[in-house]
PDB file of N, CA and C in Angstrom:
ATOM      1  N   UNK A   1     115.935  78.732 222.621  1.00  0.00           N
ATOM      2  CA  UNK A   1     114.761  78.109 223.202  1.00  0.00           C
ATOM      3  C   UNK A   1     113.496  78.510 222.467  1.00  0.00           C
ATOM      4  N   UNK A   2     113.267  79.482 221.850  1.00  0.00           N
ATOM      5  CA  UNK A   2     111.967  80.351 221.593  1.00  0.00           C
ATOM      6  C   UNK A   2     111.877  79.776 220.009  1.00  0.00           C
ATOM      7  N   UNK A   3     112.486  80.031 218.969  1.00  0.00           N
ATOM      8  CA  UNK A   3     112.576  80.105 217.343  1.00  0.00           C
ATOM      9  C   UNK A   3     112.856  79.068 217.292  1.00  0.00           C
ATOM     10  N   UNK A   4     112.752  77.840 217.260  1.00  0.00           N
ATOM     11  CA  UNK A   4     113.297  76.549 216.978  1.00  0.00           C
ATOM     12  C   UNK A   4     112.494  76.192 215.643  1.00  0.00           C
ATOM     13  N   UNK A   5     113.184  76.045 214.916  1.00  0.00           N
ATOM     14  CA  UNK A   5     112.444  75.782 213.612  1.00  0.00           C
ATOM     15  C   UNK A   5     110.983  75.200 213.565  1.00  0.00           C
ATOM     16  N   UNK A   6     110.692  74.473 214.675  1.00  0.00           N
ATOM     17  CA  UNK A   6     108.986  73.454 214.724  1.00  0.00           C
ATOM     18  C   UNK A   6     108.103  74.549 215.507  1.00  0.00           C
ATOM     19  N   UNK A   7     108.872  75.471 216.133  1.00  0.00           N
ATOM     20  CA  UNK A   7     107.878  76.362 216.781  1.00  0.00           C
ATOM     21  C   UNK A   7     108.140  77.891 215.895  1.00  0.00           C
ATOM     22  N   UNK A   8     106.351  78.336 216.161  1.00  0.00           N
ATOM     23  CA  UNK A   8     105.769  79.588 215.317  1.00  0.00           C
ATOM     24  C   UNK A   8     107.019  80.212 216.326  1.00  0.00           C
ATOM     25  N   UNK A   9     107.040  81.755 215.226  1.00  0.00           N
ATOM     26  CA  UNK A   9     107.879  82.742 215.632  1.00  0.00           C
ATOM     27  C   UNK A   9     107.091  83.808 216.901  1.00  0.00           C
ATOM     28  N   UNK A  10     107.991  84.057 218.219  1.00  0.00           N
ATOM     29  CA  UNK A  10     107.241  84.462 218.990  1.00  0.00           C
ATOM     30  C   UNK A  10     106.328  85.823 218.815  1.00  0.00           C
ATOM     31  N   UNK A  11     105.595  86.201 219.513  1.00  0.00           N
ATOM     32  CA  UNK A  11     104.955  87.507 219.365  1.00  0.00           C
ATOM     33  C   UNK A  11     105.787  88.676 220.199  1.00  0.00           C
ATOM     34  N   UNK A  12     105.624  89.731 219.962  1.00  0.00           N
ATOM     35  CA  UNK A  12     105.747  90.794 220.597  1.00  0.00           C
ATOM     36  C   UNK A  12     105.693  90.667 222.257  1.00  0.00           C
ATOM     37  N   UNK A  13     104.795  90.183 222.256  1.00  0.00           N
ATOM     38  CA  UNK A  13     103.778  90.110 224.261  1.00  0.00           C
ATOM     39  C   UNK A  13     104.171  88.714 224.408  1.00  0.00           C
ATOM     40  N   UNK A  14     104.796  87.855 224.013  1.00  0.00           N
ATOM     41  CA  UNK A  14     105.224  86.491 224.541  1.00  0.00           C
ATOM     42  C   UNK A  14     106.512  86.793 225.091  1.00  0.00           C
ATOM     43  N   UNK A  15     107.509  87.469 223.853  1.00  0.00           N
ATOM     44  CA  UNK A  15     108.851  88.015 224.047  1.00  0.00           C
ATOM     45  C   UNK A  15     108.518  88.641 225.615  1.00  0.00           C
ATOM     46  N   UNK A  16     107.606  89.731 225.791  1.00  0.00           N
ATOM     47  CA  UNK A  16     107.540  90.974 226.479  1.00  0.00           C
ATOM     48  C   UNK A  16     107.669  89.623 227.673  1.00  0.00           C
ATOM     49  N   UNK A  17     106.622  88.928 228.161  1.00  0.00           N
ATOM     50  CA  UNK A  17     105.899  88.147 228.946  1.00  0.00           C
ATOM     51  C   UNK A  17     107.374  87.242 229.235  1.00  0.00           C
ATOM     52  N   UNK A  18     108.086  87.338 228.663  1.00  0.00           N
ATOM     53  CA  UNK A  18     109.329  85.780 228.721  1.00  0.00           C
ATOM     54  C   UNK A  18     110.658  86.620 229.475  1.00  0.00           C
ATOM     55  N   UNK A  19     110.803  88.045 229.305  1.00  0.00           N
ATOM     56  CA  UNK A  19     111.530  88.874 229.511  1.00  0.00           C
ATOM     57  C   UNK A  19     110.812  89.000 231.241  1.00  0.00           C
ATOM     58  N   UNK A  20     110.045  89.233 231.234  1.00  0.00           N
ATOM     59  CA  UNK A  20     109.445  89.527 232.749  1.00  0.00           C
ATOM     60  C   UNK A  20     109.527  88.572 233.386  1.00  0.00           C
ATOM     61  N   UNK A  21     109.287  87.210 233.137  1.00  0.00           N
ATOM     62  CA  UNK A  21     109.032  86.035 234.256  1.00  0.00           C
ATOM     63  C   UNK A  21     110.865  85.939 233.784  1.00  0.00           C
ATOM     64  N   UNK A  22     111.903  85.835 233.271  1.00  0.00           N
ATOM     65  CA  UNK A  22     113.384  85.893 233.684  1.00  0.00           C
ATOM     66  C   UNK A  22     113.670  87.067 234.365  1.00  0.00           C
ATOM     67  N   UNK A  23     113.033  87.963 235.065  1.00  0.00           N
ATOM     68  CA  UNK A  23     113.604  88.993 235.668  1.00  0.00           C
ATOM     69  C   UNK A  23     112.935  88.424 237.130  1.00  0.00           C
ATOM     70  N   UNK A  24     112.293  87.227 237.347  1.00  0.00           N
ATOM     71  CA  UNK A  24     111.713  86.541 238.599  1.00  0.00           C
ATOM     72  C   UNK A  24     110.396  87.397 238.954  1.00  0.00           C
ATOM     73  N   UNK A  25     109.567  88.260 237.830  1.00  0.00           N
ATOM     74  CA  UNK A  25     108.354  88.395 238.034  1.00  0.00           C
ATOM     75  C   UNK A  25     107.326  87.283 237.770  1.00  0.00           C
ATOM     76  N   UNK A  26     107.045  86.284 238.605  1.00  0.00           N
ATOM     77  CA  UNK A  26     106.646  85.410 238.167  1.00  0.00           C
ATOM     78  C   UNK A  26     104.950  85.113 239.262  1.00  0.00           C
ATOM     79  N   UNK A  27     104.240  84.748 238.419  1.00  0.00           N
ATOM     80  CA  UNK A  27     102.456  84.882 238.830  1.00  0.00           C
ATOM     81  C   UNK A  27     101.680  84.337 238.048  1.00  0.00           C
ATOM     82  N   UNK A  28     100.440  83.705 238.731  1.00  0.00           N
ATOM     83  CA  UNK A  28      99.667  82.762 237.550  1.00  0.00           C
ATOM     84  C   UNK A  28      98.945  83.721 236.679  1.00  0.00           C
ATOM     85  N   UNK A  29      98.822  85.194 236.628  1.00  0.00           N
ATOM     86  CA  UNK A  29      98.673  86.131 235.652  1.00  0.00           C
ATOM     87  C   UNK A  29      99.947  85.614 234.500  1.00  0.00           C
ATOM     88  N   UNK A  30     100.416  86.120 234.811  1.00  0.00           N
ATOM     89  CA  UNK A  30     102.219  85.767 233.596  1.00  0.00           C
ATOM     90  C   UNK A  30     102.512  84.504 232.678  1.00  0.00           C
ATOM     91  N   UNK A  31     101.864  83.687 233.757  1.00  0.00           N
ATOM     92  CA  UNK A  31     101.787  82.204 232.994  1.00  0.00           C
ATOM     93  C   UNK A  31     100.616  82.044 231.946  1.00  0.00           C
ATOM     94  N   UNK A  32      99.608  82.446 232.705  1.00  0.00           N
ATOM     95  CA  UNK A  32      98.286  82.667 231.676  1.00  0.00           C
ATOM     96  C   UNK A  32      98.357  83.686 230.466  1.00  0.00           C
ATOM     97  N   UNK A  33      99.141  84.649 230.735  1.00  0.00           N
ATOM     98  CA  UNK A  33      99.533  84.982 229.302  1.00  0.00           C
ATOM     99  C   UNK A  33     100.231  84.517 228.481  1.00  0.00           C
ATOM    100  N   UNK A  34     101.451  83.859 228.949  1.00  0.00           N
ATOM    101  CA  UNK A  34     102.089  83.072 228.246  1.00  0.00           C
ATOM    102  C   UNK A  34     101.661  82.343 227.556  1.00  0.00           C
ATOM    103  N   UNK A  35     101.117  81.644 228.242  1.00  0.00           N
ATOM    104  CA  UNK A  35     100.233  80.193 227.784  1.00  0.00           C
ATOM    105  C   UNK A  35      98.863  80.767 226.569  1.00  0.00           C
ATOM    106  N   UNK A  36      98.631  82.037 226.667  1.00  0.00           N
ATOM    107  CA  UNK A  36      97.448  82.432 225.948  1.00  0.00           C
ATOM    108  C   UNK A  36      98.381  82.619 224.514  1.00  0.00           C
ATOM    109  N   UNK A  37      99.205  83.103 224.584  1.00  0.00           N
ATOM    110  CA  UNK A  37      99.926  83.754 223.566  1.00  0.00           C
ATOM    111  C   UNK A  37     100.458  82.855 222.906  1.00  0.00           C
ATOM    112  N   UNK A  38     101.090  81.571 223.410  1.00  0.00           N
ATOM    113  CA  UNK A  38     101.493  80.550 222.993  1.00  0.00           C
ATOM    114  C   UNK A  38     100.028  79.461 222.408  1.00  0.00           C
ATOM    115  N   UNK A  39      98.958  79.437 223.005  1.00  0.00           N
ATOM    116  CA  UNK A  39      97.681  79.100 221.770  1.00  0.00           C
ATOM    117  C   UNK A  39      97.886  79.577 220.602  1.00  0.00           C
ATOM    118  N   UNK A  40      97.944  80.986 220.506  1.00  0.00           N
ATOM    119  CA  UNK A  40      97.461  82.097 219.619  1.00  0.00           C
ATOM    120  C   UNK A  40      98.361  81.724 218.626  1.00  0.00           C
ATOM    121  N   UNK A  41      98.974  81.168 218.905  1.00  0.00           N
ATOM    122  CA  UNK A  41     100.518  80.766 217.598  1.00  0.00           C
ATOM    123  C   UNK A  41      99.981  79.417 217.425  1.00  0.00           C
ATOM    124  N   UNK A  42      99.512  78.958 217.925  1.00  0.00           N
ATOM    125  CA  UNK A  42      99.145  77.511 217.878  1.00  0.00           C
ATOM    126  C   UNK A  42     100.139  76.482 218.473  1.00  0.00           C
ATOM    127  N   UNK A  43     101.081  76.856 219.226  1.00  0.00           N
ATOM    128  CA  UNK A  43     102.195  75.962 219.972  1.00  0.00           C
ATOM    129  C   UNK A  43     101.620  75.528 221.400  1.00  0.00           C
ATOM    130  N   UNK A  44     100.925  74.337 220.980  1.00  0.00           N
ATOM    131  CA  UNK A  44      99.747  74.090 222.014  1.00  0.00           C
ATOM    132  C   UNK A  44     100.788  73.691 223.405  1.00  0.00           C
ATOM    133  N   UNK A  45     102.005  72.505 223.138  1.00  0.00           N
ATOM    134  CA  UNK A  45     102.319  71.639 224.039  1.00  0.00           C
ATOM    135  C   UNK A  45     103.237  73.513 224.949  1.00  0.00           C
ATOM    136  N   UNK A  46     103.329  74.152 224.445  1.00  0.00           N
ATOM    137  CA  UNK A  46     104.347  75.181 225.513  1.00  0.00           C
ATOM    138  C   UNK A  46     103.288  75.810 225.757  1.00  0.00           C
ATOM    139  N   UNK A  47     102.007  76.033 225.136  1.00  0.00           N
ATOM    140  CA  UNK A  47     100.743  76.484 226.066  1.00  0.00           C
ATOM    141  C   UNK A  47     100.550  75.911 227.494  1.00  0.00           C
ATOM    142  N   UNK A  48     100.409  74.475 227.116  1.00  0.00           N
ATOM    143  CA  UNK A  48     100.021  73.132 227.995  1.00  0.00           C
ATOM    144  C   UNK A  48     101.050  73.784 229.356  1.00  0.00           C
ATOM    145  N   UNK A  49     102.175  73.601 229.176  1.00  0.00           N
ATOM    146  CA  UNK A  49     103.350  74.092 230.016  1.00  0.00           C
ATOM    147  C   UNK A  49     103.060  75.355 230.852  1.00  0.00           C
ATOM    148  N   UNK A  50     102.787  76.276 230.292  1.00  0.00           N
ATOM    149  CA  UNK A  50     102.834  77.430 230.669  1.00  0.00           C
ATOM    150  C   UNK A  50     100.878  77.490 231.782  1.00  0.00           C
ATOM    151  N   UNK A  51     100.248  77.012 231.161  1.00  0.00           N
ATOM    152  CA  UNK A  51      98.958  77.263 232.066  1.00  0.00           C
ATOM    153  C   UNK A  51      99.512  75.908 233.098  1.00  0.00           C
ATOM    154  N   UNK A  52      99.803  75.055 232.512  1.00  0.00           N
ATOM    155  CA  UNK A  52      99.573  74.256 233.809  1.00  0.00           C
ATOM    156  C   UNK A  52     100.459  74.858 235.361  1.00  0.00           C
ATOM    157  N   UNK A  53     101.508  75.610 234.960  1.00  0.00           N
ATOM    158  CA  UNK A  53     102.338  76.425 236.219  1.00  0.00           C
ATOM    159  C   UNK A  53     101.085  77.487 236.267  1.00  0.00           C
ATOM    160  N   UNK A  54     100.543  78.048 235.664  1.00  0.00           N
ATOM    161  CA  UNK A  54      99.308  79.080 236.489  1.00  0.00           C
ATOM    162  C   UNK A  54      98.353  78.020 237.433  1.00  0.00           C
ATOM    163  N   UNK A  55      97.801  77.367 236.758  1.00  0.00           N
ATOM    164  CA  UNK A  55      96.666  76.340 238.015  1.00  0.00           C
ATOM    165  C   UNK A  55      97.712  76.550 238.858  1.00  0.00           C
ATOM    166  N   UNK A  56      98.823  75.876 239.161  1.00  0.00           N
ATOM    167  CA  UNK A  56      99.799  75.308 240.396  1.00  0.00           C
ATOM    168  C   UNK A  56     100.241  76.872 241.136  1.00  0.00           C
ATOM    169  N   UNK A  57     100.055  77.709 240.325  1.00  0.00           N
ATOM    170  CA  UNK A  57     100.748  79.132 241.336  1.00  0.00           C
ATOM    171  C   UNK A  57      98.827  79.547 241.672  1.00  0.00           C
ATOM    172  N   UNK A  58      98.057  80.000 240.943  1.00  0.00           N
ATOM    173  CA  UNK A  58      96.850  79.519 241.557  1.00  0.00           C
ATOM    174  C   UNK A  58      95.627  78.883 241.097  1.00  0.00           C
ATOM    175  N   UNK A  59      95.348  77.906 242.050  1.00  0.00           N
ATOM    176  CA  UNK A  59      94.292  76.703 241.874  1.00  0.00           C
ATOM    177  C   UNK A  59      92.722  77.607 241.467  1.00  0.00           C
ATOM    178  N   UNK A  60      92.623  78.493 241.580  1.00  0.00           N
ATOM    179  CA  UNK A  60      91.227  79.066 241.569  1.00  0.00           C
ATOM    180  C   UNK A  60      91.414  80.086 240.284  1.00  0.00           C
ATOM    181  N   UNK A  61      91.668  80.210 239.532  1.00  0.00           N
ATOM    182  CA  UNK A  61      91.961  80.778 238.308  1.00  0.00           C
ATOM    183  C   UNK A  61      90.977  80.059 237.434  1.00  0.00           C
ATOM    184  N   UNK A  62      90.009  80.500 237.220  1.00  0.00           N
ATOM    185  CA  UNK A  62      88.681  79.770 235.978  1.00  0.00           C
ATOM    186  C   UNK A  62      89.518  80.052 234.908  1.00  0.00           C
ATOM    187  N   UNK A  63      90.059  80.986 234.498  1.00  0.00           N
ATOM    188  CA  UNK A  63      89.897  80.917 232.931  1.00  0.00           C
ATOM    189  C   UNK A  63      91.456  80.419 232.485  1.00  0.00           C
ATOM    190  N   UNK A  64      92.492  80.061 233.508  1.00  0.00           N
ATOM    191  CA  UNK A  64      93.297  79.596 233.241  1.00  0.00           C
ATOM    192  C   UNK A  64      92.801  77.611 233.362  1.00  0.00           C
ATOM    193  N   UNK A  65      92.350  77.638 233.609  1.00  0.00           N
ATOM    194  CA  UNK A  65      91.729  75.612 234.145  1.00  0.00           C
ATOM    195  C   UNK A  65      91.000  75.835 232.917  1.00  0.00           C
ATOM    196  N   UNK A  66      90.267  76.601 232.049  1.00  0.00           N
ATOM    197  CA  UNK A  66      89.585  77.080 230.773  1.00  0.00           C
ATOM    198  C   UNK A  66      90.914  76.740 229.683  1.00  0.00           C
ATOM    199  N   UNK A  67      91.392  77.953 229.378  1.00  0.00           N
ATOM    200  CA  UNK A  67      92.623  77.100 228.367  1.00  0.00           C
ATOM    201  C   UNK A  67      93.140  75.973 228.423  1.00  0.00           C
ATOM    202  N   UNK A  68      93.932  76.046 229.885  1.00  0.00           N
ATOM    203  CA  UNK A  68      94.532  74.512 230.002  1.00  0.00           C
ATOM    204  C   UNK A  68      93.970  73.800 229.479  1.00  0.00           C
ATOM    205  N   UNK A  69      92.719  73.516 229.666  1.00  0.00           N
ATOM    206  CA  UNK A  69      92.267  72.543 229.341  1.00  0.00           C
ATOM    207  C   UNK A  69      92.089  72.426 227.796  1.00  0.00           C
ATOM    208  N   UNK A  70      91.619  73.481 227.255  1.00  0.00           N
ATOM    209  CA  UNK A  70      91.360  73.450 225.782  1.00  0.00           C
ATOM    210  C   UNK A  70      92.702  72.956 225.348  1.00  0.00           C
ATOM    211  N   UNK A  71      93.703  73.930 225.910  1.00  0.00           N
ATOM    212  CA  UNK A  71      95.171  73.167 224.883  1.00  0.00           C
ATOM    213  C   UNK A  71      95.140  71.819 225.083  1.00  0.00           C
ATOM    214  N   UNK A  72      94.989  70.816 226.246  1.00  0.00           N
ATOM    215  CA  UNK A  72      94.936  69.908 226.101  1.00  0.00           C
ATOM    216  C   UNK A  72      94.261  68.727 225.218  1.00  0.00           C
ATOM    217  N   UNK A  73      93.148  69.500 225.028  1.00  0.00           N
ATOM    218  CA  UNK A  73      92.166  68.957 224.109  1.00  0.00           C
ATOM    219  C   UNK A  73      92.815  68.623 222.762  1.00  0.00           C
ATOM    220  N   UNK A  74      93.682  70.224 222.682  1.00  0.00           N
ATOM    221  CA  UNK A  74      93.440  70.218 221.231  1.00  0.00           C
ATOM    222  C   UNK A  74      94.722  69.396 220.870  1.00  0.00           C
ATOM    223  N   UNK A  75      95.847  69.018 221.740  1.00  0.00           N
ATOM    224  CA  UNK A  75      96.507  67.984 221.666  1.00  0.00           C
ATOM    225  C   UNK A  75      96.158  66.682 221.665  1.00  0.00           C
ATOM    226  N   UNK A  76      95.058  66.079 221.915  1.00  0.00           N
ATOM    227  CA  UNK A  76      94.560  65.002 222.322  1.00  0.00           C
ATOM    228  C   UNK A  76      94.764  63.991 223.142  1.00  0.00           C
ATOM    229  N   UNK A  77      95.032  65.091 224.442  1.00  0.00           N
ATOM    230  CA  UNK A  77      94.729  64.341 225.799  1.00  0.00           C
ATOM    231  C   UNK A  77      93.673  64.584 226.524  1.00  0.00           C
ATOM    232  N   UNK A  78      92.576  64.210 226.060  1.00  0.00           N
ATOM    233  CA  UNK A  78      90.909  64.347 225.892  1.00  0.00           C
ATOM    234  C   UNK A  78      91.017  63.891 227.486  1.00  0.00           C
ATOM    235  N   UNK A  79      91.330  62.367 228.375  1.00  0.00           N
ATOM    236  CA  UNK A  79      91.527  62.300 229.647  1.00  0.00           C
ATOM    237  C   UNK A  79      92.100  63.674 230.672  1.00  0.00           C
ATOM    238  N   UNK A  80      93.277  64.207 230.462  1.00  0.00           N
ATOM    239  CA  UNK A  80      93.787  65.231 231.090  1.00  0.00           C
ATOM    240  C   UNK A  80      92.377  66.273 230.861  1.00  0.00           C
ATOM    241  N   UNK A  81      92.181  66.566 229.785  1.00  0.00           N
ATOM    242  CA  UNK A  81      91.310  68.232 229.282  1.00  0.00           C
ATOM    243  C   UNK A  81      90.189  67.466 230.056  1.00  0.00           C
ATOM    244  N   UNK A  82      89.427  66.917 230.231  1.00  0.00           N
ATOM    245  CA  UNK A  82      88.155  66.678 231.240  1.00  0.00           C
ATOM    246  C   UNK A  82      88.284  66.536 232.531  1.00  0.00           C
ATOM    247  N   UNK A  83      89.430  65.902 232.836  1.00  0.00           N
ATOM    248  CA  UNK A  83      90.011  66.605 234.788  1.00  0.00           C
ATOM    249  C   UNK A  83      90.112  67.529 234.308  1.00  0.00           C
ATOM    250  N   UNK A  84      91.119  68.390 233.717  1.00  0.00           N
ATOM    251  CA  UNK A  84      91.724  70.187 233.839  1.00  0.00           C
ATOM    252  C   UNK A  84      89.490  70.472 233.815  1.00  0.00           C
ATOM    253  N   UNK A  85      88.823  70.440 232.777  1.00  0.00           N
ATOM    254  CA  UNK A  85      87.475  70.947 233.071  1.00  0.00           C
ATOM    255  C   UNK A  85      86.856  70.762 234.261  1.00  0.00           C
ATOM    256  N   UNK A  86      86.543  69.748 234.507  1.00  0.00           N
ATOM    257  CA  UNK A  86      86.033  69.782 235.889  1.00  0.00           C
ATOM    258  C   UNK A  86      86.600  70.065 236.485  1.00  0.00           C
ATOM    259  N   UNK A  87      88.106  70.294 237.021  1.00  0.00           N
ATOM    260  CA  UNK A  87      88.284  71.047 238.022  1.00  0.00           C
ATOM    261  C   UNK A  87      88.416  72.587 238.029  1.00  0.00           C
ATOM    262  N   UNK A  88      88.089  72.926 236.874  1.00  0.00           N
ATOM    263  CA  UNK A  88      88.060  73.865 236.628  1.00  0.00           C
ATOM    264  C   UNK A  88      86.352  74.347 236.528  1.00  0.00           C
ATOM    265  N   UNK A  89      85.402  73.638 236.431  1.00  0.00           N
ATOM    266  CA  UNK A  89      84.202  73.947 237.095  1.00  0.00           C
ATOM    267  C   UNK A  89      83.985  73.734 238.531  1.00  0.00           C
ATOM    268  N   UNK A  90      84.582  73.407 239.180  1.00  0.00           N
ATOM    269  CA  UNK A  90      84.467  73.276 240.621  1.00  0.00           C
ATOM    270  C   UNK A  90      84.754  74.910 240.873  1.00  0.00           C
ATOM    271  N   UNK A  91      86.166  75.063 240.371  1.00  0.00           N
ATOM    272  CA  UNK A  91      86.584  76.539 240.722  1.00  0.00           C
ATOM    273  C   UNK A  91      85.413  77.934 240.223  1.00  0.00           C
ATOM    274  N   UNK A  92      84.984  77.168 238.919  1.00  0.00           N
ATOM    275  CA  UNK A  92      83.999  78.128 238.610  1.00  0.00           C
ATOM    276  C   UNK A  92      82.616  78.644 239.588  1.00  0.00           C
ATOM    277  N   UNK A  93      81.643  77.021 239.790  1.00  0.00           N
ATOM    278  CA  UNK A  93      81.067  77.022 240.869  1.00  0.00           C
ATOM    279  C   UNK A  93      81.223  78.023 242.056  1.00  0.00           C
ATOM    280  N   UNK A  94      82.607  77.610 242.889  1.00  0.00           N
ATOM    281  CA  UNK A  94      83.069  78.167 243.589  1.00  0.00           C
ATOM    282  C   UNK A  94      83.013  79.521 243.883  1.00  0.00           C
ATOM    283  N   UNK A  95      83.226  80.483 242.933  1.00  0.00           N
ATOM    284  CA  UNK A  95      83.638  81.799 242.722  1.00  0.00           C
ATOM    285  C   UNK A  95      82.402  82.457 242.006  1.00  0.00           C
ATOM    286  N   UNK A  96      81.555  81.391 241.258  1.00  0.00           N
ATOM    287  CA  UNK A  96      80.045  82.358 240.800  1.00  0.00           C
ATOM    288  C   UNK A  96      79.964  82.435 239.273  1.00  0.00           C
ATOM    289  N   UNK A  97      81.149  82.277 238.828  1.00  0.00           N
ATOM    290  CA  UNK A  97      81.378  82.634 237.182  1.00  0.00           C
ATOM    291  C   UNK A  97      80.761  81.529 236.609  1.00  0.00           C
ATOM    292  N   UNK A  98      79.809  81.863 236.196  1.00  0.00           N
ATOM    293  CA  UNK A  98      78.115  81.424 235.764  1.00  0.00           C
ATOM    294  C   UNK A  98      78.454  80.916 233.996  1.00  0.00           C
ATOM    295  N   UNK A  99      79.346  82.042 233.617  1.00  0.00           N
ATOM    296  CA  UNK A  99      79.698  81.860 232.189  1.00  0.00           C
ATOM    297  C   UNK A  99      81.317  80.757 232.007  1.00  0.00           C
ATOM    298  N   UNK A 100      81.607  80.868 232.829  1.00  0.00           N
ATOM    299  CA  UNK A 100      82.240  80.158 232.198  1.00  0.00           C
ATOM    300  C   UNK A 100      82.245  78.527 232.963  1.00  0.00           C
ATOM    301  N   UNK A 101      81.522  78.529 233.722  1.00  0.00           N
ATOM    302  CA  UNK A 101      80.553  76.918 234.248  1.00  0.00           C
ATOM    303  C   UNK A 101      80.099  77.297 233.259  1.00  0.00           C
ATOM    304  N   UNK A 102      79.449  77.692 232.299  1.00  0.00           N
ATOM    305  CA  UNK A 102      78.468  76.831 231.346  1.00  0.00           C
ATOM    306  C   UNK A 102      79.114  76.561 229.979  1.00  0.00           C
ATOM    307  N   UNK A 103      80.380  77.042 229.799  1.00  0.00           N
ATOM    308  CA  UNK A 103      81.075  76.634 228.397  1.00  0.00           C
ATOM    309  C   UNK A 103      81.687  75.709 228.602  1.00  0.00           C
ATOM    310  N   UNK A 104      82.332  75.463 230.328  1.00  0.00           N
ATOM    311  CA  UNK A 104      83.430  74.294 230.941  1.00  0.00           C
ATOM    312  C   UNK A 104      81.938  73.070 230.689  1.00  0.00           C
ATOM    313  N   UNK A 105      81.625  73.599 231.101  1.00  0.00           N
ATOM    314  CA  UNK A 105      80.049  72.440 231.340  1.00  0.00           C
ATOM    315  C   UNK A 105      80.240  71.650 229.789  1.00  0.00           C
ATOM    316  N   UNK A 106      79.843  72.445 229.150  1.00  0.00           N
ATOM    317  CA  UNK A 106      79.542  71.776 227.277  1.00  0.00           C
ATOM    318  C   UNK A 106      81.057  71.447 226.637  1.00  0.00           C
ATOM    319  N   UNK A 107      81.843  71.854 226.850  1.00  0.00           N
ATOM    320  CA  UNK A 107      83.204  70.979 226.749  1.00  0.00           C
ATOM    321  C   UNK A 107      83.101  69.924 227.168  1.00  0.00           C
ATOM    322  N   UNK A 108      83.127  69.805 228.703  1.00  0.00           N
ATOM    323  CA  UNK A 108      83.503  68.511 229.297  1.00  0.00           C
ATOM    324  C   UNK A 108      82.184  67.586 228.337  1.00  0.00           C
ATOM    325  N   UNK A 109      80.870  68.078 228.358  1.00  0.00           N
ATOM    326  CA  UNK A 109      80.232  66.967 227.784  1.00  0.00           C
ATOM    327  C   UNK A 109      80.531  66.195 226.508  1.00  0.00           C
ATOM    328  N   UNK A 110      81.102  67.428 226.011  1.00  0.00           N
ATOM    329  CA  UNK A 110      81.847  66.945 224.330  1.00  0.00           C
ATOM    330  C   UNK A 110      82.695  65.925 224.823  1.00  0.00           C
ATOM    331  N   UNK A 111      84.000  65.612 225.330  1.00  0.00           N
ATOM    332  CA  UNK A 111      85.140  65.169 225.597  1.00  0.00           C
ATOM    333  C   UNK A 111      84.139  63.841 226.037  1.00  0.00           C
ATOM    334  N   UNK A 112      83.953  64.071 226.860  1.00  0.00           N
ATOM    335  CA  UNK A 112      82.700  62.496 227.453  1.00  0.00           C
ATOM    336  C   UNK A 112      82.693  61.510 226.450  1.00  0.00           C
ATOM    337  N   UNK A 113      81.565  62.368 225.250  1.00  0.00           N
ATOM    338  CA  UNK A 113      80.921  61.654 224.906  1.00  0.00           C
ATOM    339  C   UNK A 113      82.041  61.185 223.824  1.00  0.00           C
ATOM    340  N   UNK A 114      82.755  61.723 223.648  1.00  0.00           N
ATOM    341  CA  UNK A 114      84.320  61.357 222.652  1.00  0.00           C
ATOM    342  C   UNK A 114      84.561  60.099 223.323  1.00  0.00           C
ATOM    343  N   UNK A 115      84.518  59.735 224.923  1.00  0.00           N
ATOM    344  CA  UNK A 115      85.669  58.975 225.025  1.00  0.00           C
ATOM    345  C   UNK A 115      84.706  57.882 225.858  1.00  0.00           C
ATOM    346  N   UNK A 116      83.347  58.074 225.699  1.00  0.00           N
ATOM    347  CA  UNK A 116      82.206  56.817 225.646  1.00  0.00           C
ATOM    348  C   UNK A 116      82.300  56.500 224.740  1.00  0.00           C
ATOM    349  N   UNK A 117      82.458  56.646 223.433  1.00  0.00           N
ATOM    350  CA  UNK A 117      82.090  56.149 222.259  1.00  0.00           C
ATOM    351  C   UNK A 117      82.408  55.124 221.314  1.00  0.00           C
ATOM    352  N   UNK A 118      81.794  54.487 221.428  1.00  0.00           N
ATOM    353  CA  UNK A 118      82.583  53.355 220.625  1.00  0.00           C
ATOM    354  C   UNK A 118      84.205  53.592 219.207  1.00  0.00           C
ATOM    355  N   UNK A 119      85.174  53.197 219.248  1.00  0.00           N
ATOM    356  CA  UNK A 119      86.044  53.798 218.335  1.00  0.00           C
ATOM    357  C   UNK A 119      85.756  53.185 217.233  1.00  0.00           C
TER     358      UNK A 119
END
């Protein structure tokens, strides 16, 4: 499942992280690492995978609705990555995190204006 020739070779802390959630330690911490670690290689779509089970284990997680969304972006599902942002500034709002409402903020405006734009 992990080394498949199209996917980067795992890390140390992905292995570690993949070993723990099969032993049924499983938490939207675990996923968000996953999913971080799996950016970091650049294997966006098992990023995508892995944060989107953190939102769903929990909805109020800013900086996981933060990646998600970026991986999505950087796949180019510009529609998905501007829901995953805004709802992921709602959560920000919500909770006070000032910084990262204002980077979700200037993303989503990027993505916008991507997908106002004439092609």
């Amino acid at each position: 499942m992990g080394d498949e020739p199209d996917r980067p070779p795992k890390s140390a802390a992905l292995a570690n992280f993949e070993r723990m959630l099969a032993t049924g330690k499983d938490s939207a911490l675990l996923r968000y690492s996953i999913g971080n670690e799996h950016v970091k290689a650049g294997d966006f779509g098992a990023a995508i995978g892995a944060l989107e089970q953190a939102v769903t284990l929990d909805a109020t997680y800013t900086a996981a609705w933060k990646l998600y969304a970026s991986a999505l972006e950087h796949v180019g599902r510009h529609a998905e990555a501007l829901d995953a942002y805004r709802r992921g500034l709602v959560v920000a709002r919500q909770r006070g995190d000032r910084q990262a409402e204002k980077e979700m903020t200037v993303f989503a405006r990027r993505i916008e204006r991507k997908l106002n734009s004439p092609a």
